[in-house]
PDB file of N, CA and C in Angstrom:
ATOM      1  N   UNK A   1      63.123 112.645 135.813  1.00  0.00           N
ATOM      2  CA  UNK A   1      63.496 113.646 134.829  1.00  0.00           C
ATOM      3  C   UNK A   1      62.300 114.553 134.571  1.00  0.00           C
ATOM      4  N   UNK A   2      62.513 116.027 134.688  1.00  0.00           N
ATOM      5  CA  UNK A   2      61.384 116.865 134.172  1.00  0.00           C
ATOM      6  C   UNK A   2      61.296 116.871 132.849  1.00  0.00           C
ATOM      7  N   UNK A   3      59.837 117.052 132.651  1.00  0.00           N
ATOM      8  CA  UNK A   3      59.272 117.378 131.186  1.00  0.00           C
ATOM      9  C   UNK A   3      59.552 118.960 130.986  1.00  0.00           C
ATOM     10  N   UNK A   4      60.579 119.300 129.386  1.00  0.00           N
ATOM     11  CA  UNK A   4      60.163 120.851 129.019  1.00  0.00           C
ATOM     12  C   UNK A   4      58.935 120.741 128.713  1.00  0.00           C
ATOM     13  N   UNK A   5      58.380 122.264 128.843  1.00  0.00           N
ATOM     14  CA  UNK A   5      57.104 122.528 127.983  1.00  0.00           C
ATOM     15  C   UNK A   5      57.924 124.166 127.905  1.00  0.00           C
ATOM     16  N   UNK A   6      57.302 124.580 126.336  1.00  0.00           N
ATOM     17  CA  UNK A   6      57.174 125.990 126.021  1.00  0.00           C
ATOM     18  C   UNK A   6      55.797 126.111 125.781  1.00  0.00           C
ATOM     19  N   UNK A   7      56.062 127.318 126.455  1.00  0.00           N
ATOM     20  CA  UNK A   7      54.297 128.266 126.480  1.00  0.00           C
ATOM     21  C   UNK A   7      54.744 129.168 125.961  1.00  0.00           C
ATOM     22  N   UNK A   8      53.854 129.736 125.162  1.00  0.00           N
ATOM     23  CA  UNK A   8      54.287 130.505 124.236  1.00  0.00           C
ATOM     24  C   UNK A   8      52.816 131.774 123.596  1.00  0.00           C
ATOM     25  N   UNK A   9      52.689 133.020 124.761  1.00  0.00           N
ATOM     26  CA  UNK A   9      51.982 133.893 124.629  1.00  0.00           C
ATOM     27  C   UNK A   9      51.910 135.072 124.117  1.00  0.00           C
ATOM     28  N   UNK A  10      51.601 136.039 123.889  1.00  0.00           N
ATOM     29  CA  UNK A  10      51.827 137.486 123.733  1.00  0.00           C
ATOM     30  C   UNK A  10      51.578 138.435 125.056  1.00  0.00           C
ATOM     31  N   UNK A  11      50.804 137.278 126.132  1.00  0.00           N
ATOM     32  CA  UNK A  11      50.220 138.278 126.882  1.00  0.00           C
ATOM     33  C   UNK A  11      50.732 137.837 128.257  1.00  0.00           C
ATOM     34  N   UNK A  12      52.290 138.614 128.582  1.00  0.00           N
ATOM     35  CA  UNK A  12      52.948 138.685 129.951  1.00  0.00           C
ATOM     36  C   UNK A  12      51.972 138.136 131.202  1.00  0.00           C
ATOM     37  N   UNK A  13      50.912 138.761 131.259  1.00  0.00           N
ATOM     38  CA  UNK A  13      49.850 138.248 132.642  1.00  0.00           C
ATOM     39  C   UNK A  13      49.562 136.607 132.512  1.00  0.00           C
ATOM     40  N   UNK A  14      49.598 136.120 131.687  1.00  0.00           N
ATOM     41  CA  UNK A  14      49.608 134.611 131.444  1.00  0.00           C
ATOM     42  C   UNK A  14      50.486 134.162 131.255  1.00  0.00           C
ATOM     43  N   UNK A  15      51.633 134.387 130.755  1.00  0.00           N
ATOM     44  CA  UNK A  15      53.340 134.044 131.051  1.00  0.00           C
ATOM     45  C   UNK A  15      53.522 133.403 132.110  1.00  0.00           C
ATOM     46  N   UNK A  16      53.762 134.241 133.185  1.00  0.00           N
ATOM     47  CA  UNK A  16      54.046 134.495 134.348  1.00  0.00           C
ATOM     48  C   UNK A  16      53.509 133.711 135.243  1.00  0.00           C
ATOM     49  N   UNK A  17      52.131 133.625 135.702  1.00  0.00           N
ATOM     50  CA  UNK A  17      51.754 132.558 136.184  1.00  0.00           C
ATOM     51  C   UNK A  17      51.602 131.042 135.660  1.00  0.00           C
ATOM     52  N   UNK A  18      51.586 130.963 135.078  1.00  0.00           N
ATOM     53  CA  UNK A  18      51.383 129.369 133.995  1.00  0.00           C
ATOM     54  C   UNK A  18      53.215 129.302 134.279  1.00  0.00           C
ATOM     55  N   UNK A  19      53.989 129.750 134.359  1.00  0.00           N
ATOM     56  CA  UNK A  19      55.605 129.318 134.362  1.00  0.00           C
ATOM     57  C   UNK A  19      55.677 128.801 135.685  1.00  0.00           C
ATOM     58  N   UNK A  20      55.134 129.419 136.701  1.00  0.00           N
ATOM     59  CA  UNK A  20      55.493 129.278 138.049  1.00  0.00           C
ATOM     60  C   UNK A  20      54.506 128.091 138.426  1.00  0.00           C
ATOM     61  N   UNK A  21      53.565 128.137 137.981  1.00  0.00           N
ATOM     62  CA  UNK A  21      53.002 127.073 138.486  1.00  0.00           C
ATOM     63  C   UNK A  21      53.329 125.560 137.739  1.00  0.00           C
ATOM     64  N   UNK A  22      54.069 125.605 136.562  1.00  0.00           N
ATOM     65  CA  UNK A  22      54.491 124.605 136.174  1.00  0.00           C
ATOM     66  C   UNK A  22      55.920 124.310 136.587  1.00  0.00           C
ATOM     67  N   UNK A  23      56.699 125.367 136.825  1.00  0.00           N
ATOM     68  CA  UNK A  23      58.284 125.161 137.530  1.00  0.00           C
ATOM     69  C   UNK A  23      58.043 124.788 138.867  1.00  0.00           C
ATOM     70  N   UNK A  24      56.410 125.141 139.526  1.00  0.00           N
ATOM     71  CA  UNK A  24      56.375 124.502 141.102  1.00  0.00           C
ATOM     72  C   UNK A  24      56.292 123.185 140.786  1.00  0.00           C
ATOM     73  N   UNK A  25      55.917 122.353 139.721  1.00  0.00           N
ATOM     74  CA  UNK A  25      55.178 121.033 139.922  1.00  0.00           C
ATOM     75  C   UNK A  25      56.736 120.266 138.873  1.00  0.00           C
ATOM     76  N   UNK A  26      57.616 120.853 138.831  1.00  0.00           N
ATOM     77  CA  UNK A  26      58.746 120.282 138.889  1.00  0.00           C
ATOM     78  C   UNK A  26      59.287 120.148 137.055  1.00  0.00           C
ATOM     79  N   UNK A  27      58.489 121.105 136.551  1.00  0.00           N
ATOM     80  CA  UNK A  27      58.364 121.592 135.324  1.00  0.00           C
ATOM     81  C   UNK A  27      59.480 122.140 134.663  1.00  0.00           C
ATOM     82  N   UNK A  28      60.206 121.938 133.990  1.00  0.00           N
ATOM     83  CA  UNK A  28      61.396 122.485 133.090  1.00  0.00           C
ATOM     84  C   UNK A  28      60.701 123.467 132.071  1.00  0.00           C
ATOM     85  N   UNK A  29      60.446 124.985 132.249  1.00  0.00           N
ATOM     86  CA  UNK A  29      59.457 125.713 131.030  1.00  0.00           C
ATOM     87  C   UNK A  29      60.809 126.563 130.696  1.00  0.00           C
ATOM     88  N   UNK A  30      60.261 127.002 129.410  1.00  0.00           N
ATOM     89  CA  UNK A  30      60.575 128.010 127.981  1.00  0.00           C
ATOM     90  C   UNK A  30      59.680 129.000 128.058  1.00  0.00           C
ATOM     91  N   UNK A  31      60.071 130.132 127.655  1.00  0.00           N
ATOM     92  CA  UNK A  31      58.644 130.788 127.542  1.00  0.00           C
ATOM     93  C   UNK A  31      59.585 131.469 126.178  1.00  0.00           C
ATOM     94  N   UNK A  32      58.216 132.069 125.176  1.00  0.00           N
ATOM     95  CA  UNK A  32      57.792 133.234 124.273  1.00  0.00           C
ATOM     96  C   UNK A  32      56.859 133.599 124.166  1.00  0.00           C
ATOM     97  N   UNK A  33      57.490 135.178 123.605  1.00  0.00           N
ATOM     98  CA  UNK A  33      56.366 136.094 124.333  1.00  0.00           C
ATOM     99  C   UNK A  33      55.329 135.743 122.451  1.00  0.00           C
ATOM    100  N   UNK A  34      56.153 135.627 121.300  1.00  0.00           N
ATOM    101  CA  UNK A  34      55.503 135.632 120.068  1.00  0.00           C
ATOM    102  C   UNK A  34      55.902 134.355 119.379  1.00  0.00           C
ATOM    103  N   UNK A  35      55.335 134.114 118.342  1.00  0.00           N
ATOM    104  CA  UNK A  35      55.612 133.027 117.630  1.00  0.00           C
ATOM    105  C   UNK A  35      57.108 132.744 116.648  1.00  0.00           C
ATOM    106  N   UNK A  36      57.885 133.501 116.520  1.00  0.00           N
ATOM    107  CA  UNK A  36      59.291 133.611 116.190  1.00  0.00           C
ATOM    108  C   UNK A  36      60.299 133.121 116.759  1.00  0.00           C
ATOM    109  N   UNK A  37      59.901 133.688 117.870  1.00  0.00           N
ATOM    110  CA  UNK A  37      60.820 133.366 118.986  1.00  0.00           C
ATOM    111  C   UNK A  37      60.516 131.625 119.530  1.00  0.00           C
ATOM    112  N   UNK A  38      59.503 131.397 119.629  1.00  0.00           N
ATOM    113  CA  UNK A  38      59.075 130.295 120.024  1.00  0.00           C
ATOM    114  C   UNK A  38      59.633 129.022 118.863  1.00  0.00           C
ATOM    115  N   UNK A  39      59.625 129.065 117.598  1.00  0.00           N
ATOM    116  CA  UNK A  39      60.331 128.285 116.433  1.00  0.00           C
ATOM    117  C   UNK A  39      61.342 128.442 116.694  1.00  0.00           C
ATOM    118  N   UNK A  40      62.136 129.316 117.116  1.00  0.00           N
ATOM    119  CA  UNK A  40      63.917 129.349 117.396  1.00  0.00           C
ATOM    120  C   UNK A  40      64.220 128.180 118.547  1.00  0.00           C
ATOM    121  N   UNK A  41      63.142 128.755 119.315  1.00  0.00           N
ATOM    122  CA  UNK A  41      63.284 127.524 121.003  1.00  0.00           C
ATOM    123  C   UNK A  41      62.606 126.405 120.362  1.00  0.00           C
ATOM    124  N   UNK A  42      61.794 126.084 119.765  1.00  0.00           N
ATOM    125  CA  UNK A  42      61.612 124.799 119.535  1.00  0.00           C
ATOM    126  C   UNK A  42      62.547 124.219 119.116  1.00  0.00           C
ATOM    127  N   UNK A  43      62.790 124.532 117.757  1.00  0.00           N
ATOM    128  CA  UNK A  43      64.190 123.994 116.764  1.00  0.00           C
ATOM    129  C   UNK A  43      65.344 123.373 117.715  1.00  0.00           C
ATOM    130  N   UNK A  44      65.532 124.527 118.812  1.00  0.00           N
ATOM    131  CA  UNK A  44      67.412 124.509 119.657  1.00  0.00           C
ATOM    132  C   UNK A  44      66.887 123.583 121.144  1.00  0.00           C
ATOM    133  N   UNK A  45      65.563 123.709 121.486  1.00  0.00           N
ATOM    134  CA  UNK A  45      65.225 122.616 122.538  1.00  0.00           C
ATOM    135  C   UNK A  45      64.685 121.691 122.631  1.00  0.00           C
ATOM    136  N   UNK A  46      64.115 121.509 121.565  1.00  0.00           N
ATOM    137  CA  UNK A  46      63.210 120.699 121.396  1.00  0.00           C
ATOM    138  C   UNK A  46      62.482 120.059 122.846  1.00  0.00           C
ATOM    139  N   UNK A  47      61.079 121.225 122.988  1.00  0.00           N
ATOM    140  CA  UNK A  47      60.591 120.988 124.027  1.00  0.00           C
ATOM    141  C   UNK A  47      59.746 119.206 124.101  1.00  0.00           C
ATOM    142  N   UNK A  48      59.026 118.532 125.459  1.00  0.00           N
ATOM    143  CA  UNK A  48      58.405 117.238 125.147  1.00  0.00           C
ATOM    144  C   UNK A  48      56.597 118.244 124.937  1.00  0.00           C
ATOM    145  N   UNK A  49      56.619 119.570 125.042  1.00  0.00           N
ATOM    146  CA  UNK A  49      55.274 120.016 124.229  1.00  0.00           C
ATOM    147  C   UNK A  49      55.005 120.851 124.265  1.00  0.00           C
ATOM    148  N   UNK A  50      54.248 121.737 123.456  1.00  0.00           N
ATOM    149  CA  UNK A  50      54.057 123.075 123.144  1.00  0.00           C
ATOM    150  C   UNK A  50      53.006 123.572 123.599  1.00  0.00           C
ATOM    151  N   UNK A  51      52.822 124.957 124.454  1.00  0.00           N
ATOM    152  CA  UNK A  51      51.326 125.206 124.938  1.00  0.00           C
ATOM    153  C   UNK A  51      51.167 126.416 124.254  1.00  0.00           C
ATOM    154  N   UNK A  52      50.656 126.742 123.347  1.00  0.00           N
ATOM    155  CA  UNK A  52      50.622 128.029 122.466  1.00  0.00           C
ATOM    156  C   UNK A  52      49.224 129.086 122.366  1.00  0.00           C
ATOM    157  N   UNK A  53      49.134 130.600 122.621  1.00  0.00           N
ATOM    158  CA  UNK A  53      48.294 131.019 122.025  1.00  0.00           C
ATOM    159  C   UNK A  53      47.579 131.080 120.956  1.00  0.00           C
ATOM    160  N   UNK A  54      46.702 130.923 120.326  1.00  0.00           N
ATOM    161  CA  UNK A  54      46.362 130.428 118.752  1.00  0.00           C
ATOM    162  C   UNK A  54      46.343 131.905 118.612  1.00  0.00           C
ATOM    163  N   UNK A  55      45.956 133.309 118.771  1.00  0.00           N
ATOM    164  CA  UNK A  55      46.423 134.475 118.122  1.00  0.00           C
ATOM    165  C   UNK A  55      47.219 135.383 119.071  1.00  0.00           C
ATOM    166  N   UNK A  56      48.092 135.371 118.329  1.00  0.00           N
ATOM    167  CA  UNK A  56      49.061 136.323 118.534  1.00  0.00           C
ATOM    168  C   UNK A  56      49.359 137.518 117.395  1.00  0.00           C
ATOM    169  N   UNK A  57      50.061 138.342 117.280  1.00  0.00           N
ATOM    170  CA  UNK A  57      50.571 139.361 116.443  1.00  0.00           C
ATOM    171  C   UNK A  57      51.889 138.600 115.466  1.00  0.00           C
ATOM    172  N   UNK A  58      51.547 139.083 114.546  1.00  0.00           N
ATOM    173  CA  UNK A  58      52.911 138.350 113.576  1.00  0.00           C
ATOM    174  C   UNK A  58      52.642 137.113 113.651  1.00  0.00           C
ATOM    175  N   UNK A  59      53.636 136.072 114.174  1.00  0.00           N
ATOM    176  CA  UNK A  59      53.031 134.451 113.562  1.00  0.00           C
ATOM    177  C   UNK A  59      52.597 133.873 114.812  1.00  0.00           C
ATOM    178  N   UNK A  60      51.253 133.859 113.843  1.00  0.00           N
ATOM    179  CA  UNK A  60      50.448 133.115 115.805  1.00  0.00           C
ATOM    180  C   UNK A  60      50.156 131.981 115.564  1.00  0.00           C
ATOM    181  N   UNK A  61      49.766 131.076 116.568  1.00  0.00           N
ATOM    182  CA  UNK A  61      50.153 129.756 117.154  1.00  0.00           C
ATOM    183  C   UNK A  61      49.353 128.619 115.848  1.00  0.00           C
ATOM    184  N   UNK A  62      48.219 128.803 114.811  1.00  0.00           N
ATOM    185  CA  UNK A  62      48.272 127.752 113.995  1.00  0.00           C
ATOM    186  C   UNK A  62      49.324 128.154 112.857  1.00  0.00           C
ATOM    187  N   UNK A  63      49.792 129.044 112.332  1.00  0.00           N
ATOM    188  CA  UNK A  63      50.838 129.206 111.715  1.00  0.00           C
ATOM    189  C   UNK A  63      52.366 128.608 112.465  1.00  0.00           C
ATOM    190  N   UNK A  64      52.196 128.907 113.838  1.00  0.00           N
ATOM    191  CA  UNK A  64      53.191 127.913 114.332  1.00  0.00           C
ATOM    192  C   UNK A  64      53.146 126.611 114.187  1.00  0.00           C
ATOM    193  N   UNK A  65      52.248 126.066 114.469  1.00  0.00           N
ATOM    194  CA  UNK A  65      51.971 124.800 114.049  1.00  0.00           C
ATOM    195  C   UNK A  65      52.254 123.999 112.939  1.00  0.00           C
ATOM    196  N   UNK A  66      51.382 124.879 112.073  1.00  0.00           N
ATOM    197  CA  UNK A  66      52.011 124.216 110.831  1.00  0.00           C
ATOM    198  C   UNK A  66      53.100 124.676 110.348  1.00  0.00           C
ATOM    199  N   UNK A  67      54.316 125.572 110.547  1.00  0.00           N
ATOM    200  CA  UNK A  67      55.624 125.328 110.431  1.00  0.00           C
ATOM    201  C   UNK A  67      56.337 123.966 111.055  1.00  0.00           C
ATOM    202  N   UNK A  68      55.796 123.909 112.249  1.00  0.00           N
ATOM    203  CA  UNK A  68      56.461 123.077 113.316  1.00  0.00           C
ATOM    204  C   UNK A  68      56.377 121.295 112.689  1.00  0.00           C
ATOM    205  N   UNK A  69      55.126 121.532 112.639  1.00  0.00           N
ATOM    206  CA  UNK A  69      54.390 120.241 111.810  1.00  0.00           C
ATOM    207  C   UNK A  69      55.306 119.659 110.259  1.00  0.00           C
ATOM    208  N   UNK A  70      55.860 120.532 109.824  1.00  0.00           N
ATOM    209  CA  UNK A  70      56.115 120.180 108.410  1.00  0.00           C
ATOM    210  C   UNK A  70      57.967 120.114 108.490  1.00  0.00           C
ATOM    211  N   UNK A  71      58.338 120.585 109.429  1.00  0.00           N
ATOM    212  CA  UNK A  71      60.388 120.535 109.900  1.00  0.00           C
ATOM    213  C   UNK A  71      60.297 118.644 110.397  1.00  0.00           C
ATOM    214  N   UNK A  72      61.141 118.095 110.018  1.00  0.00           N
ATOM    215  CA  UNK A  72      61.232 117.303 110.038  1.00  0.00           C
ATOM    216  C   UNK A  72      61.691 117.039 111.914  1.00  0.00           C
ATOM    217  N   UNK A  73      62.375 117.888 112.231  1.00  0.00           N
ATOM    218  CA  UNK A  73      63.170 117.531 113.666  1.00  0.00           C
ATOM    219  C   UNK A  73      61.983 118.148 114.583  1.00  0.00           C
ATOM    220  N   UNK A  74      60.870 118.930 113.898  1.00  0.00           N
ATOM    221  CA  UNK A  74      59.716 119.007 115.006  1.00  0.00           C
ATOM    222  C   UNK A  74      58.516 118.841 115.386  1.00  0.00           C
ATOM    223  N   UNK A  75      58.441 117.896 113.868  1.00  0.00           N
ATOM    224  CA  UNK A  75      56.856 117.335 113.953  1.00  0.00           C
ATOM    225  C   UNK A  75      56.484 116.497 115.054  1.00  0.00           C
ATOM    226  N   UNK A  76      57.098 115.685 115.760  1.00  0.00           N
ATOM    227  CA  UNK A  76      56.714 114.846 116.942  1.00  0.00           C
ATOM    228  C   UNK A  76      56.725 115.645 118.000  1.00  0.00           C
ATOM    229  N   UNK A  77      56.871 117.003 118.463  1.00  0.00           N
ATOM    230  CA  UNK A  77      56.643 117.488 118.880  1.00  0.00           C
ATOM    231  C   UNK A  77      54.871 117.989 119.149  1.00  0.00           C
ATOM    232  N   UNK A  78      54.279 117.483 120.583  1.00  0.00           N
ATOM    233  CA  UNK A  78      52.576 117.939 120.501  1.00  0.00           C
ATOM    234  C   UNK A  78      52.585 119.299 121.058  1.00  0.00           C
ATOM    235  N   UNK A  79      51.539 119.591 120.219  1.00  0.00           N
ATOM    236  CA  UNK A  79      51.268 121.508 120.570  1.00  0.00           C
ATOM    237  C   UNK A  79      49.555 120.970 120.776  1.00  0.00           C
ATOM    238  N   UNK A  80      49.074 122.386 121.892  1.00  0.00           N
ATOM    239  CA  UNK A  80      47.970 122.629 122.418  1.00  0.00           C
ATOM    240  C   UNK A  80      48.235 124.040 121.866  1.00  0.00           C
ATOM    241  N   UNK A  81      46.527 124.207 121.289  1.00  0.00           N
ATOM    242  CA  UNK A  81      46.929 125.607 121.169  1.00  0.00           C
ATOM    243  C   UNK A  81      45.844 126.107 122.365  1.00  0.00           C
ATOM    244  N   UNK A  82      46.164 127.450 122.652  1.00  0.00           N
ATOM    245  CA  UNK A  82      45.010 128.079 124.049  1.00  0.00           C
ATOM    246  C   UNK A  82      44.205 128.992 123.272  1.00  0.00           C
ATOM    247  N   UNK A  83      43.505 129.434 123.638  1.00  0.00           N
ATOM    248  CA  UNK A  83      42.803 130.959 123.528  1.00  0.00           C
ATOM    249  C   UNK A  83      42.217 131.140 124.451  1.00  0.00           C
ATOM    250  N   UNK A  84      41.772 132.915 125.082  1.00  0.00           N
ATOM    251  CA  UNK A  84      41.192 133.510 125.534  1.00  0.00           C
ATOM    252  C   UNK A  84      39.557 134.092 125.048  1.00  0.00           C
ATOM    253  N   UNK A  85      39.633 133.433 123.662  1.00  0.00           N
ATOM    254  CA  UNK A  85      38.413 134.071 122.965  1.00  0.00           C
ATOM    255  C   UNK A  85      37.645 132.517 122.671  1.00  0.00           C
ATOM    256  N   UNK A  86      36.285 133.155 122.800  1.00  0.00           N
ATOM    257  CA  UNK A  86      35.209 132.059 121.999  1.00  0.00           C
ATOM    258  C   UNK A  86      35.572 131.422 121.488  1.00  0.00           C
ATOM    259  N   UNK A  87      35.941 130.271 121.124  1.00  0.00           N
ATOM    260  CA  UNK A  87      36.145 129.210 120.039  1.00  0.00           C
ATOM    261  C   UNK A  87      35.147 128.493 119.252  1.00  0.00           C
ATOM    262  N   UNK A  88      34.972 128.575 117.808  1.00  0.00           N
ATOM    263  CA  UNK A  88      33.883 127.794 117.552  1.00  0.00           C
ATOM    264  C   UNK A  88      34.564 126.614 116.983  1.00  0.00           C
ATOM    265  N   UNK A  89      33.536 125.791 116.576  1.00  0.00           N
ATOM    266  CA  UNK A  89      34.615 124.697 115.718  1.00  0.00           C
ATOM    267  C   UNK A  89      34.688 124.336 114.786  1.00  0.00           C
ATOM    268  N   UNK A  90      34.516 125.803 113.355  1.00  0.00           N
ATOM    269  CA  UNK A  90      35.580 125.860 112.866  1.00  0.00           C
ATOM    270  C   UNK A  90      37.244 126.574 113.077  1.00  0.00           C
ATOM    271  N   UNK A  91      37.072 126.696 113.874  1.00  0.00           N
ATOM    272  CA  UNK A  91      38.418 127.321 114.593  1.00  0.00           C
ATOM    273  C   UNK A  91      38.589 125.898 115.352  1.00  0.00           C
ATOM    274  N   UNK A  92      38.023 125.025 115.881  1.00  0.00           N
ATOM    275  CA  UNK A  92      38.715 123.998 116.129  1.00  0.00           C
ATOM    276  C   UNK A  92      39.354 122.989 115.260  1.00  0.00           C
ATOM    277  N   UNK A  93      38.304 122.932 113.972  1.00  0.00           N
ATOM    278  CA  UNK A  93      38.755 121.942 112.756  1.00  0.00           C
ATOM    279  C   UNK A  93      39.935 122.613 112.383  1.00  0.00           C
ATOM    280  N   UNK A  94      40.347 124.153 112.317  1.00  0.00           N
ATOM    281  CA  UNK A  94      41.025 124.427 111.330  1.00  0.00           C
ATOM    282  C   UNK A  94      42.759 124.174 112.108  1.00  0.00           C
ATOM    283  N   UNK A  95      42.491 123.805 113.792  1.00  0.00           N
ATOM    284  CA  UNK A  95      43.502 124.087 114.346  1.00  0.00           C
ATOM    285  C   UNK A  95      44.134 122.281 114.032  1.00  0.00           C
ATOM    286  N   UNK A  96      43.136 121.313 113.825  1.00  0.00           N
ATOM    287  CA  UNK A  96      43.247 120.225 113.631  1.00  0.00           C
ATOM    288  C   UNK A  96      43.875 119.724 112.173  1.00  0.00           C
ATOM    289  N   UNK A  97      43.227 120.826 111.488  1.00  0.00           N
ATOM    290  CA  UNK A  97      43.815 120.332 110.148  1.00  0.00           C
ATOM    291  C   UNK A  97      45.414 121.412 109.847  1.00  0.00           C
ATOM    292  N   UNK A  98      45.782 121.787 110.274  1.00  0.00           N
ATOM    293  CA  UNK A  98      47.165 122.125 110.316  1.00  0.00           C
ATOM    294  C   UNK A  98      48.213 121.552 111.507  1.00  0.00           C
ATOM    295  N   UNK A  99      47.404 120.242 111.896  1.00  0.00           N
ATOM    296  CA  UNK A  99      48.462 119.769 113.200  1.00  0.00           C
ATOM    297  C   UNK A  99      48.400 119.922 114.309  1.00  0.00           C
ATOM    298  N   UNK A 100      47.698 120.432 114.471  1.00  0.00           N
ATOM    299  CA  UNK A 100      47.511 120.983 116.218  1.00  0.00           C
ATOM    300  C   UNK A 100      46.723 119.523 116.969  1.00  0.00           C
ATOM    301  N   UNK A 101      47.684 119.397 118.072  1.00  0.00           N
ATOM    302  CA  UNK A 101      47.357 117.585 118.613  1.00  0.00           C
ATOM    303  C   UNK A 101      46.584 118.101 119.802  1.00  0.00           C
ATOM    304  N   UNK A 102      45.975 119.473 120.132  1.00  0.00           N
ATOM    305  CA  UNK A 102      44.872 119.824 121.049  1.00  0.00           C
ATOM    306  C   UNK A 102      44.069 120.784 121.195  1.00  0.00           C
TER     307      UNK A 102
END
């Protein structure tokens, strides 16, 4: 049985490859492009894990989180969040203390 995963970016050029290379390795993916959309697909698919941008426009990925974190039907759900930018760690604590399991 394949594992879903939703990835869940703003930025099409990382979409796109990260789908294909996980649908090659026998991957069941979701994609969103923003964080709205991505709570709708969580809720109705409940993916086995979430690979998320931590900023996005409108609700980005630790605000996803901690929505996701606090719904009862999607807290067992694990989210990674990604970034493209520097990370320090308070941006790591803060992704930890709203739920984020990476």
């Amino acid at each position: 049985m394949s594992h879903k995963i939703l990835i869940v970016d703003d930025d099409k050029s990382i979409l796109g490859p990260m789908k294909r290379f996980l649908a090659a390795h026998s991957m069941g993916v979701l994609v969103a492009a923003d964080g709205s959309d991505a709570l709708v697909l969580a809720r109705e698919s409940h993916p086995d894990i979430i690979l998320s941008d931590a900023e996005m426009p409108g609700l980005d990925g630790h605000t996803l989180c901690r929505i996701l974190k606090k719904d009862a039907g999607t807290r067992g759900i694990p989210i990674i969040l990604m970034s493209g930018n520097r990370v320090e760690e308070k941006d790591i604590l803060a992704g930890f203390e709203g739920g984020v399991d990476d």
